[in-house]
C-alpha atoms as a PDB file:
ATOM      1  CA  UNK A   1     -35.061 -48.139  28.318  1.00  0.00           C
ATOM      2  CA  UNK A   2     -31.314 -47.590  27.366  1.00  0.00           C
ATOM      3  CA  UNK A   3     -30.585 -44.949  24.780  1.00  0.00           C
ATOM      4  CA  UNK A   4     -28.788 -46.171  21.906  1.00  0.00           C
ATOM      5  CA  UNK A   5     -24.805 -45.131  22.030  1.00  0.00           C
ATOM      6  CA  UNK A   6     -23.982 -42.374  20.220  1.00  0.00           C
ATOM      7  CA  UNK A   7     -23.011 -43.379  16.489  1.00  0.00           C
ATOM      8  CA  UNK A   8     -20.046 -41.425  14.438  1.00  0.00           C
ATOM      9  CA  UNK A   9     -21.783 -41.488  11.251  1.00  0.00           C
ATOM     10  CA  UNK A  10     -19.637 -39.442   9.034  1.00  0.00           C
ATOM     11  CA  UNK A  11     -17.440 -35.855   8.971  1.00  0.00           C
ATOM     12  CA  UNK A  12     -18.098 -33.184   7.006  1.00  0.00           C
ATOM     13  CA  UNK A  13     -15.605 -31.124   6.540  1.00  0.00           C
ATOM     14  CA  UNK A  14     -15.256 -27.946   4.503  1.00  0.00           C
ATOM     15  CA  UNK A  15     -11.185 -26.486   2.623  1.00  0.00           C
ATOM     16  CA  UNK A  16     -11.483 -22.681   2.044  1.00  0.00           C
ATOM     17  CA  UNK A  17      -8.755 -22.533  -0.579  1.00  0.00           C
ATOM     18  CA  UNK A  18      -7.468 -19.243   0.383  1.00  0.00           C
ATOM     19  CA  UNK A  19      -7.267 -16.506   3.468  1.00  0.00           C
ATOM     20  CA  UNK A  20      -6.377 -12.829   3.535  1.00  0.00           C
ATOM     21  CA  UNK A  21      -5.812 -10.401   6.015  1.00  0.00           C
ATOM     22  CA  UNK A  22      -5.017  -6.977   5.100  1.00  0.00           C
ATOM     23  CA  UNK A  23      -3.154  -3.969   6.981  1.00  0.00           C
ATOM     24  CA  UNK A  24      -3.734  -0.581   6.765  1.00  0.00           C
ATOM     25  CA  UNK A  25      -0.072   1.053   6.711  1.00  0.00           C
ATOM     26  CA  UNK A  26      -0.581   4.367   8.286  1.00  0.00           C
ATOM     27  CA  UNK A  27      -2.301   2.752  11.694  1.00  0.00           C
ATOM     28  CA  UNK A  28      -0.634  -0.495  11.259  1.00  0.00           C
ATOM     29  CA  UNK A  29      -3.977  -2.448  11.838  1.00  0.00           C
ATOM     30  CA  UNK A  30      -5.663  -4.627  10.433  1.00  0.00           C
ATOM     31  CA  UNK A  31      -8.865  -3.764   7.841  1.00  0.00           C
ATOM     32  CA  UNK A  32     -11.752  -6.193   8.413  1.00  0.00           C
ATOM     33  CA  UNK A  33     -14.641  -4.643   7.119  1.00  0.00           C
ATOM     34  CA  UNK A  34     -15.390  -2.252   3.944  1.00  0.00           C
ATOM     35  CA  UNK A  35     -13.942  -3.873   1.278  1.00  0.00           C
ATOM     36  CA  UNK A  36     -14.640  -5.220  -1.861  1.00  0.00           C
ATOM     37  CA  UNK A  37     -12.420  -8.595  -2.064  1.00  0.00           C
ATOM     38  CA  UNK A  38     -12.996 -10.962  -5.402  1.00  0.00           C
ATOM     39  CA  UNK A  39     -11.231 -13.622  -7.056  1.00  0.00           C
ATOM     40  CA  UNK A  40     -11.628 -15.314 -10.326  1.00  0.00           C
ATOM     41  CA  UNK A  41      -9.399 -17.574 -12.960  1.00  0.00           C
ATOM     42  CA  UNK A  42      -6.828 -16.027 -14.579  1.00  0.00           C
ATOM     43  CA  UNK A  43      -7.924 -16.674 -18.037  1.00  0.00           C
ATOM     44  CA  UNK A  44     -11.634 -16.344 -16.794  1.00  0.00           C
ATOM     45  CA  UNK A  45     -12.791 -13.204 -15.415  1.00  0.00           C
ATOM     46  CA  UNK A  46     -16.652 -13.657 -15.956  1.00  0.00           C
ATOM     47  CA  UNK A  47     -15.997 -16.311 -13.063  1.00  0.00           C
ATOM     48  CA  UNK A  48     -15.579 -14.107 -10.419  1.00  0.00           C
ATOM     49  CA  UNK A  49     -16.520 -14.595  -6.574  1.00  0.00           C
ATOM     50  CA  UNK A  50     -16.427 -12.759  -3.655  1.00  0.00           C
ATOM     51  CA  UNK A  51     -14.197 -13.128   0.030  1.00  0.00           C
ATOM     52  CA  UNK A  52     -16.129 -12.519   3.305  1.00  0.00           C
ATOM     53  CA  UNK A  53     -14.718 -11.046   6.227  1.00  0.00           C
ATOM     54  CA  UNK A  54     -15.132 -13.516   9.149  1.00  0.00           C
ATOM     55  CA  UNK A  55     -14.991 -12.736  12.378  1.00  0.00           C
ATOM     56  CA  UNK A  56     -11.522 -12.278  13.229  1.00  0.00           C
ATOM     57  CA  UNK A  57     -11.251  -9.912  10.204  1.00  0.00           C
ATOM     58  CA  UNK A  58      -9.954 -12.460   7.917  1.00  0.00           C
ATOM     59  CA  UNK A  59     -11.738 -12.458   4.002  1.00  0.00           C
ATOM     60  CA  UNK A  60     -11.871 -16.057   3.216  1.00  0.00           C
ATOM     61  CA  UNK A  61     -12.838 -17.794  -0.012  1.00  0.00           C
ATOM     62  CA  UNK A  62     -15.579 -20.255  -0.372  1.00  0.00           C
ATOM     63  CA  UNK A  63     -16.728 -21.883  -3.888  1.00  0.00           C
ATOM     64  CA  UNK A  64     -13.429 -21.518  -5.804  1.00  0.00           C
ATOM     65  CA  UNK A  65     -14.263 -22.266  -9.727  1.00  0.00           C
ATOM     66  CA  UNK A  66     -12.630 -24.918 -10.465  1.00  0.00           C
ATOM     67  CA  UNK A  67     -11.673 -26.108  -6.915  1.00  0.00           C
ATOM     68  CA  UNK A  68     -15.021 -27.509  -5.224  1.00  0.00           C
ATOM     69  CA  UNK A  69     -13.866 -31.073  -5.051  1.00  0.00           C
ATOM     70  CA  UNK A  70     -10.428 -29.342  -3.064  1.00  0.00           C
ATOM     71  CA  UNK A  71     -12.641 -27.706  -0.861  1.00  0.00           C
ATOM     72  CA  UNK A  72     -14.218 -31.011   0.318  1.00  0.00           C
ATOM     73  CA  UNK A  73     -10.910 -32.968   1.529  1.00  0.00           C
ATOM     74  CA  UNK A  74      -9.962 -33.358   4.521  1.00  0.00           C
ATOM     75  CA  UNK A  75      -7.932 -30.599   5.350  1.00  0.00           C
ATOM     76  CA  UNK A  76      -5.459 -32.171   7.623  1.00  0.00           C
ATOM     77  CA  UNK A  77      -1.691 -32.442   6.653  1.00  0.00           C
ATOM     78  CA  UNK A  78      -2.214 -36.017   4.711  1.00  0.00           C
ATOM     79  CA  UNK A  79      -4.570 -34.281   2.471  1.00  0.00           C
ATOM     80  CA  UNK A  80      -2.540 -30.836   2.136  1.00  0.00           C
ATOM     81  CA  UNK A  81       0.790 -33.060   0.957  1.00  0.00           C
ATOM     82  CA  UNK A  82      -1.042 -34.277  -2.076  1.00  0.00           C
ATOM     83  CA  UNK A  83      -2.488 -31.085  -3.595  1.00  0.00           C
ATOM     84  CA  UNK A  84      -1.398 -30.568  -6.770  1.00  0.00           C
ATOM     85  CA  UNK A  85       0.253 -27.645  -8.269  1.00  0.00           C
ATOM     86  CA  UNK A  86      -1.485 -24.645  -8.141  1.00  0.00           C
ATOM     87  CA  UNK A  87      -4.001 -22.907 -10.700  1.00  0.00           C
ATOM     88  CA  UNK A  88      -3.231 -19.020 -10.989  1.00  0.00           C
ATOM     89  CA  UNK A  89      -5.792 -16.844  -9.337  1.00  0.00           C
ATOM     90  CA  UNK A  90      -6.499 -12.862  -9.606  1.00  0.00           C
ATOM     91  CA  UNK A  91      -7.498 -11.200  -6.344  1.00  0.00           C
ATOM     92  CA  UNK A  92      -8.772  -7.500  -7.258  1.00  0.00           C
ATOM     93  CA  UNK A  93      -8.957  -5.532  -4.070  1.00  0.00           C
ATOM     94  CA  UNK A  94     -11.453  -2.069  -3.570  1.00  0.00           C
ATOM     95  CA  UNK A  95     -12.083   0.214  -0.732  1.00  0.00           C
ATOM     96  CA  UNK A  96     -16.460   1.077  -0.564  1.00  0.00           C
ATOM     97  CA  UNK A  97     -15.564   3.717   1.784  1.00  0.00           C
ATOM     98  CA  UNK A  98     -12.810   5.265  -0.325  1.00  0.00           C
ATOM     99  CA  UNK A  99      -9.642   4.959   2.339  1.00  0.00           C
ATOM    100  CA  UNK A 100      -7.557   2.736   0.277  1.00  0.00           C
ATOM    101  CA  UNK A 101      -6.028   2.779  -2.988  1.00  0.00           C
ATOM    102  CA  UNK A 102      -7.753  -0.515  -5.234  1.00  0.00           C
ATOM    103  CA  UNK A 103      -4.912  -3.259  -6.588  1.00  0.00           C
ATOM    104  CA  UNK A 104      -4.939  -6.440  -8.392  1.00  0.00           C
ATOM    105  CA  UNK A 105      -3.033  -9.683  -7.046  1.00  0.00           C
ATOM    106  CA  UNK A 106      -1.889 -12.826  -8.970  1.00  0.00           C
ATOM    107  CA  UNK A 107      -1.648 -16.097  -6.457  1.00  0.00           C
ATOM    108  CA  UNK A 108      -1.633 -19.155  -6.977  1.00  0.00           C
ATOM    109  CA  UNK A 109      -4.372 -21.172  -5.122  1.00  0.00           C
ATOM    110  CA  UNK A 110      -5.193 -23.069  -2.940  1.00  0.00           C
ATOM    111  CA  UNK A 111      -3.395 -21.548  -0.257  1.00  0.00           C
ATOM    112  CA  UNK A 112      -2.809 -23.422   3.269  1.00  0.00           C
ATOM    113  CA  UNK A 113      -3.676 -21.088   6.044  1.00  0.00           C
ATOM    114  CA  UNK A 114      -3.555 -17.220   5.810  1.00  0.00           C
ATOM    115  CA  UNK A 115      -1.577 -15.744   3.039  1.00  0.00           C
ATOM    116  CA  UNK A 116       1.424 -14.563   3.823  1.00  0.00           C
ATOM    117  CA  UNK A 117       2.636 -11.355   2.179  1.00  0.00           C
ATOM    118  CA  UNK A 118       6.439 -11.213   1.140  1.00  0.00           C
ATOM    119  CA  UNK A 119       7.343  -7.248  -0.556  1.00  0.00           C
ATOM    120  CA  UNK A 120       9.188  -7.668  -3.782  1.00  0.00           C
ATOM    121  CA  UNK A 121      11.114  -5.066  -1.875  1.00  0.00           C
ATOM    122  CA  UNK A 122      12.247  -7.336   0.788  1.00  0.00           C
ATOM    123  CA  UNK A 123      15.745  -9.167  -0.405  1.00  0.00           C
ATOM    124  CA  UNK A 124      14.934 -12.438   1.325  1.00  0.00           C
ATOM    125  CA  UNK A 125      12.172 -13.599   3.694  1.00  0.00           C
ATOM    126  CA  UNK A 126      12.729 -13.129   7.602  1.00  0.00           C
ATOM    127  CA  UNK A 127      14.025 -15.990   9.412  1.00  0.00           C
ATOM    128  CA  UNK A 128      12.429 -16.892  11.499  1.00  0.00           C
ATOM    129  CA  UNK A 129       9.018 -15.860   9.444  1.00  0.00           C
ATOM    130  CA  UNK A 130       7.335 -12.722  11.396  1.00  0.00           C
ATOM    131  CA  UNK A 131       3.661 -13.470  12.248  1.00  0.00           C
ATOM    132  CA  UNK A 132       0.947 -13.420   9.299  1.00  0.00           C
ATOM    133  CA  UNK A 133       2.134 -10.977   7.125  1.00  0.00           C
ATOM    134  CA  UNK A 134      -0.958  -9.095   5.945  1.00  0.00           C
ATOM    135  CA  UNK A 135      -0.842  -7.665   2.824  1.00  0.00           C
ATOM    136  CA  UNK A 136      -0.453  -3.750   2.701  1.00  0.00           C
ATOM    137  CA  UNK A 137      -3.234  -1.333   2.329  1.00  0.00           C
ATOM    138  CA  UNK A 138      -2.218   2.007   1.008  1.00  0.00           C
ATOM    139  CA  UNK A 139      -4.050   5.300   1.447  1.00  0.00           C
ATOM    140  CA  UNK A 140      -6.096   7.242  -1.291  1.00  0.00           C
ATOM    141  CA  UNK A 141      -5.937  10.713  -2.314  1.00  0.00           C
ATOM    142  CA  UNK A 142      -9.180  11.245  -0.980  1.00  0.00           C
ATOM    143  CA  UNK A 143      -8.498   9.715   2.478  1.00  0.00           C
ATOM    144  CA  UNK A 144      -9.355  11.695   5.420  1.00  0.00           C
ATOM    145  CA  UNK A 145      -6.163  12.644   7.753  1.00  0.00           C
ATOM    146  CA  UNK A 146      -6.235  10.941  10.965  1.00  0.00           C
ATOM    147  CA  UNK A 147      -5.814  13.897  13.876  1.00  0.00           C
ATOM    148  CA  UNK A 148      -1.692  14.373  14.722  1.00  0.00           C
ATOM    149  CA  UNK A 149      -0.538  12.856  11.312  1.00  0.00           C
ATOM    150  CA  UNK A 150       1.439  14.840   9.087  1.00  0.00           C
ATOM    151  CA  UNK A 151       0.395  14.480   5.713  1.00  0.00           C
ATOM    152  CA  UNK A 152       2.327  15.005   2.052  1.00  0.00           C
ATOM    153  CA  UNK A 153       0.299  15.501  -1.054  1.00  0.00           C
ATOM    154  CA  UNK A 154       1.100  15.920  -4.856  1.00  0.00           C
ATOM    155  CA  UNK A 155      -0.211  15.698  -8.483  1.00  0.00           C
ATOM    156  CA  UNK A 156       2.220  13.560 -10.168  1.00  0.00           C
ATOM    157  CA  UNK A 157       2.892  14.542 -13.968  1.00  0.00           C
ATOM    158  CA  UNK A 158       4.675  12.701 -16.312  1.00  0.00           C
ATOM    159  CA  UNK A 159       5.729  15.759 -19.198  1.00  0.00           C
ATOM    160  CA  UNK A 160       7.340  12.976 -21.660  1.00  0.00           C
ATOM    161  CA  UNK A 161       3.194  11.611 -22.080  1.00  0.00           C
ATOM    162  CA  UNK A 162       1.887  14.744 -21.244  1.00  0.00           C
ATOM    163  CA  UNK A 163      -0.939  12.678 -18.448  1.00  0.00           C
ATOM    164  CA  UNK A 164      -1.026  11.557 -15.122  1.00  0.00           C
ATOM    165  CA  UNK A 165       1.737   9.407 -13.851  1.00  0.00           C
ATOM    166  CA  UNK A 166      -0.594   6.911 -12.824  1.00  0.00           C
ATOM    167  CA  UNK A 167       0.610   4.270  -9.845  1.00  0.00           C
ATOM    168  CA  UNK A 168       4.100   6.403  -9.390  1.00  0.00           C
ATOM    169  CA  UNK A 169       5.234   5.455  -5.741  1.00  0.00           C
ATOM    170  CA  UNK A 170       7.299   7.794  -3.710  1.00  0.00           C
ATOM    171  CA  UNK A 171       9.106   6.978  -0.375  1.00  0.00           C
ATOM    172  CA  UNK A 172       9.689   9.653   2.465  1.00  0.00           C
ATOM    173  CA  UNK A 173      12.707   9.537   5.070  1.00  0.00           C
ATOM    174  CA  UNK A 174      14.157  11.041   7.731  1.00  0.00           C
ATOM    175  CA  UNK A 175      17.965  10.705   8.225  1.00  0.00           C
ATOM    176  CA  UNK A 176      17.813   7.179   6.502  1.00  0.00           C
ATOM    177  CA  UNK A 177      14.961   6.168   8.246  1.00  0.00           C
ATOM    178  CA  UNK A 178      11.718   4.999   6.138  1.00  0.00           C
ATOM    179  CA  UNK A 179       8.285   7.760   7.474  1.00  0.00           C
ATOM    180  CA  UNK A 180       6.100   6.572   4.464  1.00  0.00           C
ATOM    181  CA  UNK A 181       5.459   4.849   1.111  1.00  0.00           C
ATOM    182  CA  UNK A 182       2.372   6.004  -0.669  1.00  0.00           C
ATOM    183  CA  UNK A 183       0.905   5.355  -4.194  1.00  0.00           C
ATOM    184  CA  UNK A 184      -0.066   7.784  -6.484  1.00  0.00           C
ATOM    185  CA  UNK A 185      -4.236   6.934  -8.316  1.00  0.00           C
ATOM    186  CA  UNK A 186      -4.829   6.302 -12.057  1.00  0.00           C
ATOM    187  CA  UNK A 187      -4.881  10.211 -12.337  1.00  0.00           C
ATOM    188  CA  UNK A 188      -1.375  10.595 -10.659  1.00  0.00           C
ATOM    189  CA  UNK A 189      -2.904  11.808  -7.369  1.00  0.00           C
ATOM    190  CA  UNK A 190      -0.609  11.107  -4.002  1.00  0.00           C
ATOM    191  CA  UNK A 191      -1.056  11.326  -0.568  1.00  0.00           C
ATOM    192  CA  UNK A 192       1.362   9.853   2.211  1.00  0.00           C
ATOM    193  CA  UNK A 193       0.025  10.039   5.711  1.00  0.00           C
ATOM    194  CA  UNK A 194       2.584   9.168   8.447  1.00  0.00           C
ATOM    195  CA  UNK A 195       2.908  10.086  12.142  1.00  0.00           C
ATOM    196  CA  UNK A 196       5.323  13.240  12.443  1.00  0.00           C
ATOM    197  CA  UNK A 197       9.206  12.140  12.929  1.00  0.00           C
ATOM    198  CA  UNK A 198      10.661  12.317  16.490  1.00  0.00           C
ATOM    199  CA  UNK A 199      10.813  16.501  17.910  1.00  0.00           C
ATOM    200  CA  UNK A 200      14.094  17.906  17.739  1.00  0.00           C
ATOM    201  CA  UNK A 201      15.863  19.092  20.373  1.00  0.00           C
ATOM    202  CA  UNK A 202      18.246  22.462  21.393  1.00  0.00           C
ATOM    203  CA  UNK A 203      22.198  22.067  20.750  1.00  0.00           C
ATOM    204  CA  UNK A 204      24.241  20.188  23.695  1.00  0.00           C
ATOM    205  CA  UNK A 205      24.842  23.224  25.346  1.00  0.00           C
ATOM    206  CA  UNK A 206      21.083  23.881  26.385  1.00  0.00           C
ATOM    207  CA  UNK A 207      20.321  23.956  30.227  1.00  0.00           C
ATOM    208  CA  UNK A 208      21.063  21.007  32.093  1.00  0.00           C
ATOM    209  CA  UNK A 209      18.173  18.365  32.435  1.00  0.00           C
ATOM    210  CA  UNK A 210      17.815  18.638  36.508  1.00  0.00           C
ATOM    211  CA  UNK A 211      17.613  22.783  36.356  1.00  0.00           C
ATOM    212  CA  UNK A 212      14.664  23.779  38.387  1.00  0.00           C
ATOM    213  CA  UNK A 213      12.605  25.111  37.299  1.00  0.00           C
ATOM    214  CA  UNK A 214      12.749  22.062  34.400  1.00  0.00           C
ATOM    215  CA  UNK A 215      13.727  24.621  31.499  1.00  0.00           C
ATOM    216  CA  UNK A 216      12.577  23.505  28.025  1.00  0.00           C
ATOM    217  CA  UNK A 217      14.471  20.868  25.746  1.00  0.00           C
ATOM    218  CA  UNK A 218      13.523  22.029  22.732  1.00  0.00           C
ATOM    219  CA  UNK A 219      11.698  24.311  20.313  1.00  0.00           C
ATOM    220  CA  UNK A 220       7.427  24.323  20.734  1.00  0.00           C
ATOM    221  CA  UNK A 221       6.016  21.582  18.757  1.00  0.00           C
ATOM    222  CA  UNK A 222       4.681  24.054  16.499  1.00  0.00           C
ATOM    223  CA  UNK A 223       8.059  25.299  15.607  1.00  0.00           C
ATOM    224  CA  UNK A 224       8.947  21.830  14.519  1.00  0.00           C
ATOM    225  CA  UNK A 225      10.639  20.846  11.318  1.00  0.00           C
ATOM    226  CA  UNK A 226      12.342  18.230   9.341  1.00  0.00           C
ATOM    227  CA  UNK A 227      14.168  17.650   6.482  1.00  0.00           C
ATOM    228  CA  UNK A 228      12.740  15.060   4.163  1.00  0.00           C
ATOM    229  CA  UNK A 229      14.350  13.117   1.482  1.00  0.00           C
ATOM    230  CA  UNK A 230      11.980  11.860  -1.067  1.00  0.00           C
ATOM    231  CA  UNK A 231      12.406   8.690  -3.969  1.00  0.00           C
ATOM    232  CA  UNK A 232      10.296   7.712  -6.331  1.00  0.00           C
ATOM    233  CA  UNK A 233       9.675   4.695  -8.282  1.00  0.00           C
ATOM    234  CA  UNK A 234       7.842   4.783 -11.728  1.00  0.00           C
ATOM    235  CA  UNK A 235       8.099   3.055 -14.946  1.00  0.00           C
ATOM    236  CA  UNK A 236       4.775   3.460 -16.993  1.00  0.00           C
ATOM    237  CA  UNK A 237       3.198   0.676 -15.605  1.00  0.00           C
ATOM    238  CA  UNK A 238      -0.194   1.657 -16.255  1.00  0.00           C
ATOM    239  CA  UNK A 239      -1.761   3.839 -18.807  1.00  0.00           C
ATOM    240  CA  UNK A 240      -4.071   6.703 -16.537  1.00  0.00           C
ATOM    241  CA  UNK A 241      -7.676   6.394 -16.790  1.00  0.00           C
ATOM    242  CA  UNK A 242      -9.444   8.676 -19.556  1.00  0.00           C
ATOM    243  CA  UNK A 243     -13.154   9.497 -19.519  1.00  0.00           C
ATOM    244  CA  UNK A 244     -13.674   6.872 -22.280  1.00  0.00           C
ATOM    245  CA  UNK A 245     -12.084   4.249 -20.397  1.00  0.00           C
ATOM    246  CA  UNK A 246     -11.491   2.650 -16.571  1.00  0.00           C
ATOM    247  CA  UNK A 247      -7.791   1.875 -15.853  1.00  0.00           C
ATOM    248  CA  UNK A 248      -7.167  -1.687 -14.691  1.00  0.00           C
ATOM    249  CA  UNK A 249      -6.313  -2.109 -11.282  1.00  0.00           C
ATOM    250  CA  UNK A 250      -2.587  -2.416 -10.656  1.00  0.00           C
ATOM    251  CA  UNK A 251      -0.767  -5.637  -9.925  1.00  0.00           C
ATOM    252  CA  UNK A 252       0.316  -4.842  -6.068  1.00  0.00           C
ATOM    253  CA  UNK A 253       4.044  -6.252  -6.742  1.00  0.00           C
ATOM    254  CA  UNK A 254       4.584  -4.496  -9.802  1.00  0.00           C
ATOM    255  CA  UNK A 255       3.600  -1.222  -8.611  1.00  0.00           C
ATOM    256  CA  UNK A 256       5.968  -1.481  -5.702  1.00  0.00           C
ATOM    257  CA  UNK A 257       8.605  -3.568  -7.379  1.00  0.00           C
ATOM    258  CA  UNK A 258       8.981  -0.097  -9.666  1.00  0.00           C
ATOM    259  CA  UNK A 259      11.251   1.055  -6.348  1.00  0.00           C
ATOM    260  CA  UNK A 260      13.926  -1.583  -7.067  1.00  0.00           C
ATOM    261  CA  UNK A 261      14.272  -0.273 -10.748  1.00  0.00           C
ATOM    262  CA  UNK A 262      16.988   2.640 -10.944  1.00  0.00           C
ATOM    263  CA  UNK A 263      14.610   5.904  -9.757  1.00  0.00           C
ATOM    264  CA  UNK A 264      12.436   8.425 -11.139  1.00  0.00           C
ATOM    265  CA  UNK A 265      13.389  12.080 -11.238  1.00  0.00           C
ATOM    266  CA  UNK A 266      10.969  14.609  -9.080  1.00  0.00           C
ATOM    267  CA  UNK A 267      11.592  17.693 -10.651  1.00  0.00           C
ATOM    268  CA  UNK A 268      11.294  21.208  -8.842  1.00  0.00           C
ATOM    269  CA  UNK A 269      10.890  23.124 -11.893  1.00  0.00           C
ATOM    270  CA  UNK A 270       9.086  22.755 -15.223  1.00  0.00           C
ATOM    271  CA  UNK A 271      12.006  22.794 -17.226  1.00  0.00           C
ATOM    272  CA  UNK A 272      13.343  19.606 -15.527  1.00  0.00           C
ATOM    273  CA  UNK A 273      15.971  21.637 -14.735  1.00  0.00           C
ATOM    274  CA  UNK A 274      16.325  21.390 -10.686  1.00  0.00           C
ATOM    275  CA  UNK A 275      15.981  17.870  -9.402  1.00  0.00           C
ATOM    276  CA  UNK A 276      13.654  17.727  -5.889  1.00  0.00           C
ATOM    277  CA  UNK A 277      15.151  15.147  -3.664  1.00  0.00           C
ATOM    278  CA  UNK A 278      14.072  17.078  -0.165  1.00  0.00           C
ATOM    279  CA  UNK A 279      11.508  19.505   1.327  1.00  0.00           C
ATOM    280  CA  UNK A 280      10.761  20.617   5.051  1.00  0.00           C
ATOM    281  CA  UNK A 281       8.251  19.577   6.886  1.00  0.00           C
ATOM    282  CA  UNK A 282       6.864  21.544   9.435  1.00  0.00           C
ATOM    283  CA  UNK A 283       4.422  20.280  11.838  1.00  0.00           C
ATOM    284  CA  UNK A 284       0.715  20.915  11.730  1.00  0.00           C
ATOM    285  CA  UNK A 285       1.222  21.821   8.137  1.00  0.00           C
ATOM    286  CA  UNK A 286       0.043  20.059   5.163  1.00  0.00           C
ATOM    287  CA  UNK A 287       2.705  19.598   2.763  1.00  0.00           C
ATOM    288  CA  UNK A 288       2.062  19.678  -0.824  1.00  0.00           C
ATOM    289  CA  UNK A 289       4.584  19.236  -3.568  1.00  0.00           C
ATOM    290  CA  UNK A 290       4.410  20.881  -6.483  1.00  0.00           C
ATOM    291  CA  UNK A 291       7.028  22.065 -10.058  1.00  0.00           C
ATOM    292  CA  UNK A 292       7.645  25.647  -9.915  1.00  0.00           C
ATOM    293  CA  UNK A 293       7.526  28.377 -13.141  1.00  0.00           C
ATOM    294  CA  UNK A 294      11.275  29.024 -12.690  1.00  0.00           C
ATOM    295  CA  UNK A 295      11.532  30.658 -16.274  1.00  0.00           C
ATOM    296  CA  UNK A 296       7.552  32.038 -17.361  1.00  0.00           C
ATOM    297  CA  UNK A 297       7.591  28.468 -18.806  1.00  0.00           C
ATOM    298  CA  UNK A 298       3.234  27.577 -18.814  1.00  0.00           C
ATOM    299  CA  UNK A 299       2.987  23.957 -18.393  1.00  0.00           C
ATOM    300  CA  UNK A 300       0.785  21.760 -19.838  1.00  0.00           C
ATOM    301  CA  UNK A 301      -0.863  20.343 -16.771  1.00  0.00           C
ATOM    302  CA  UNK A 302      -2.043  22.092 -13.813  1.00  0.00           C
ATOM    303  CA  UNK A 303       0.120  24.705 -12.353  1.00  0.00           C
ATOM    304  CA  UNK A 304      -0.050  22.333  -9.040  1.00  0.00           C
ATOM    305  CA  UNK A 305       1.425  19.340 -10.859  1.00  0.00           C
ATOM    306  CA  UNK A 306       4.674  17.887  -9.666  1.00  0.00           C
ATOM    307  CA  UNK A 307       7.112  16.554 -12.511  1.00  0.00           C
ATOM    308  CA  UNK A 308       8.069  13.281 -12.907  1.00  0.00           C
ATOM    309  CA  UNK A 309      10.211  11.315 -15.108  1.00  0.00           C
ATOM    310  CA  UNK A 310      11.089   7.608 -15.402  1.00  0.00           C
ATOM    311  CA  UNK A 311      14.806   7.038 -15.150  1.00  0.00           C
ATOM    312  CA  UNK A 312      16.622   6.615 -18.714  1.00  0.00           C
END
């Protein structure tokens, strides 16, 4: 007896309106696993559901409110040309193992294929566009530091409010170049973790390079030390926590969009006297920045605070 030929009934097909990857910018990797990705309506935050990690790392949305009969087209480019316009979407972001600083993210969905993340401190997009651009992860204050990192710390505190400068962001460099961007927490608290800049080396007359035995090109690496240059960004975007109250989580562009406003002053003393626009780094060393009692002046934070000041 023949068996009946195999009959194409029907296709079922499942749209996940939106894809994220996420990159952790101290390793450059990306962060599959151990966090806490949700998503809900704008105006509707008691609709909120969760992103799963799949198995290439990517969190992907399933059961969008307001978007299940999206999610059962086609998916093929027919279908994708007539989507309508876009419904605004908040994507809150948290770390369960504490690495990460948590963020807030406004997109409009549904979203064809991975996100991809463009800085509101890039001028224009790259042409041709790099490969998925996953958005950036940036480290807590109470992130362990990977072995051979250097690491800067500070308590950011904004005098003029007398509290926390909560979600200040501070860049480091090296003779132009960019070592880390970091975030301060909703109580001001900052830590940038970057690999240690490139060892210096002895003036141009040290021994030649083919002397026998080799002789040494430059200091031991734990005589090693830079000169940093430090900016800040930091507008009040956020009020810091209190004990009555949680702070919102940040809106990720905003917070780093505060670097294209005119900067913020880092002041070495408490009398916002002496600007701080470098330290020295030394390697194996943690570094941690602090405003200094120039004049018996007792501030009103801790005496481990570092001053800050939006710029007028």
């Amino acid at each position: 007896m023949r068996p009946e030929p195999f009959r194409h009934l029907e296709t079922d097909t499942h749209v996940a309106p939106l894809g994220l990857r996420f990159r952790d910018v101290v390793s450059d990797t990306f962060v599959g696993e151990g966090l806490s990705v949700t998503v809900y309506p704008q105006a509707s935050a008691a609709r909120r559901v969760p992103l799963f990690a799949n198995r290439t790392g990517v969190y992907v949305l399933h059961h969008a409110p307001g978007l299940r009969d999206f999610e059962m087209g086609a998916g093929d480019d027919e279908f994708w040309a007539r989507v309508p316009a876009g419904k605004t979407f908040v994507v809150e972001v948290e770390d369960m193992e504490r690495r990460f600083l948590p963020f807030s993210l406004k997109l409009d969905l549904p979203q064809r294929g991975i996100y991809r993340w463009l800085s509101p401190l890039d001028s224009a997009p790259l042409s041709p566009p790099a490969p998925v651009a996953a958005i950036p992860l940036y480290s807590a204050p109470a992130r362990s530091t990977p072995a051979g990192l250097a690491v800067l710390r500070a308590d950011l505190w904004n005098p003029q409010l007398d509290a926390p400068a909560a979600w200040a962001v501070v860049e480091a460099r090296t003779d132009g170049q960019l070592l880390a961007r970091g975030i301060a927490d909703e109580r001001g608290r900052l830590a940038l973790i970057f690999p240690y800049p490139k060892p210096g080396r002895f003036p141009v007359n040290s021994p030649p390079a083919d002397a026998s035995p080799p002789a040494p090109r430059g200091p031991s690496l734990l005589a090693q030390e830079w000169r940093i240059t430090l900016r800040a960004g930091y507008t009040f975007l956020s009020p810091p926590a209190t004990t009555d109250t949680l702070a919102a989580l940040p809106d990720l562009r905003a917070t780093l969009a505060q670097l294209s406003a005119p900067p913020a002053s880092l002041w070495l003393d408490f009398t916002r006297r002496i600007a701080l626009t470098g330290v020295t780094l030394r390697y194996g060393r943690e570094l941690i920045l602090q405003s200094e009692d120039s004049i018996n002046h007792s501030p009103p934070a801790s005496p481990a605070a570092l001053y800050i000041t939006p710029a007028v």
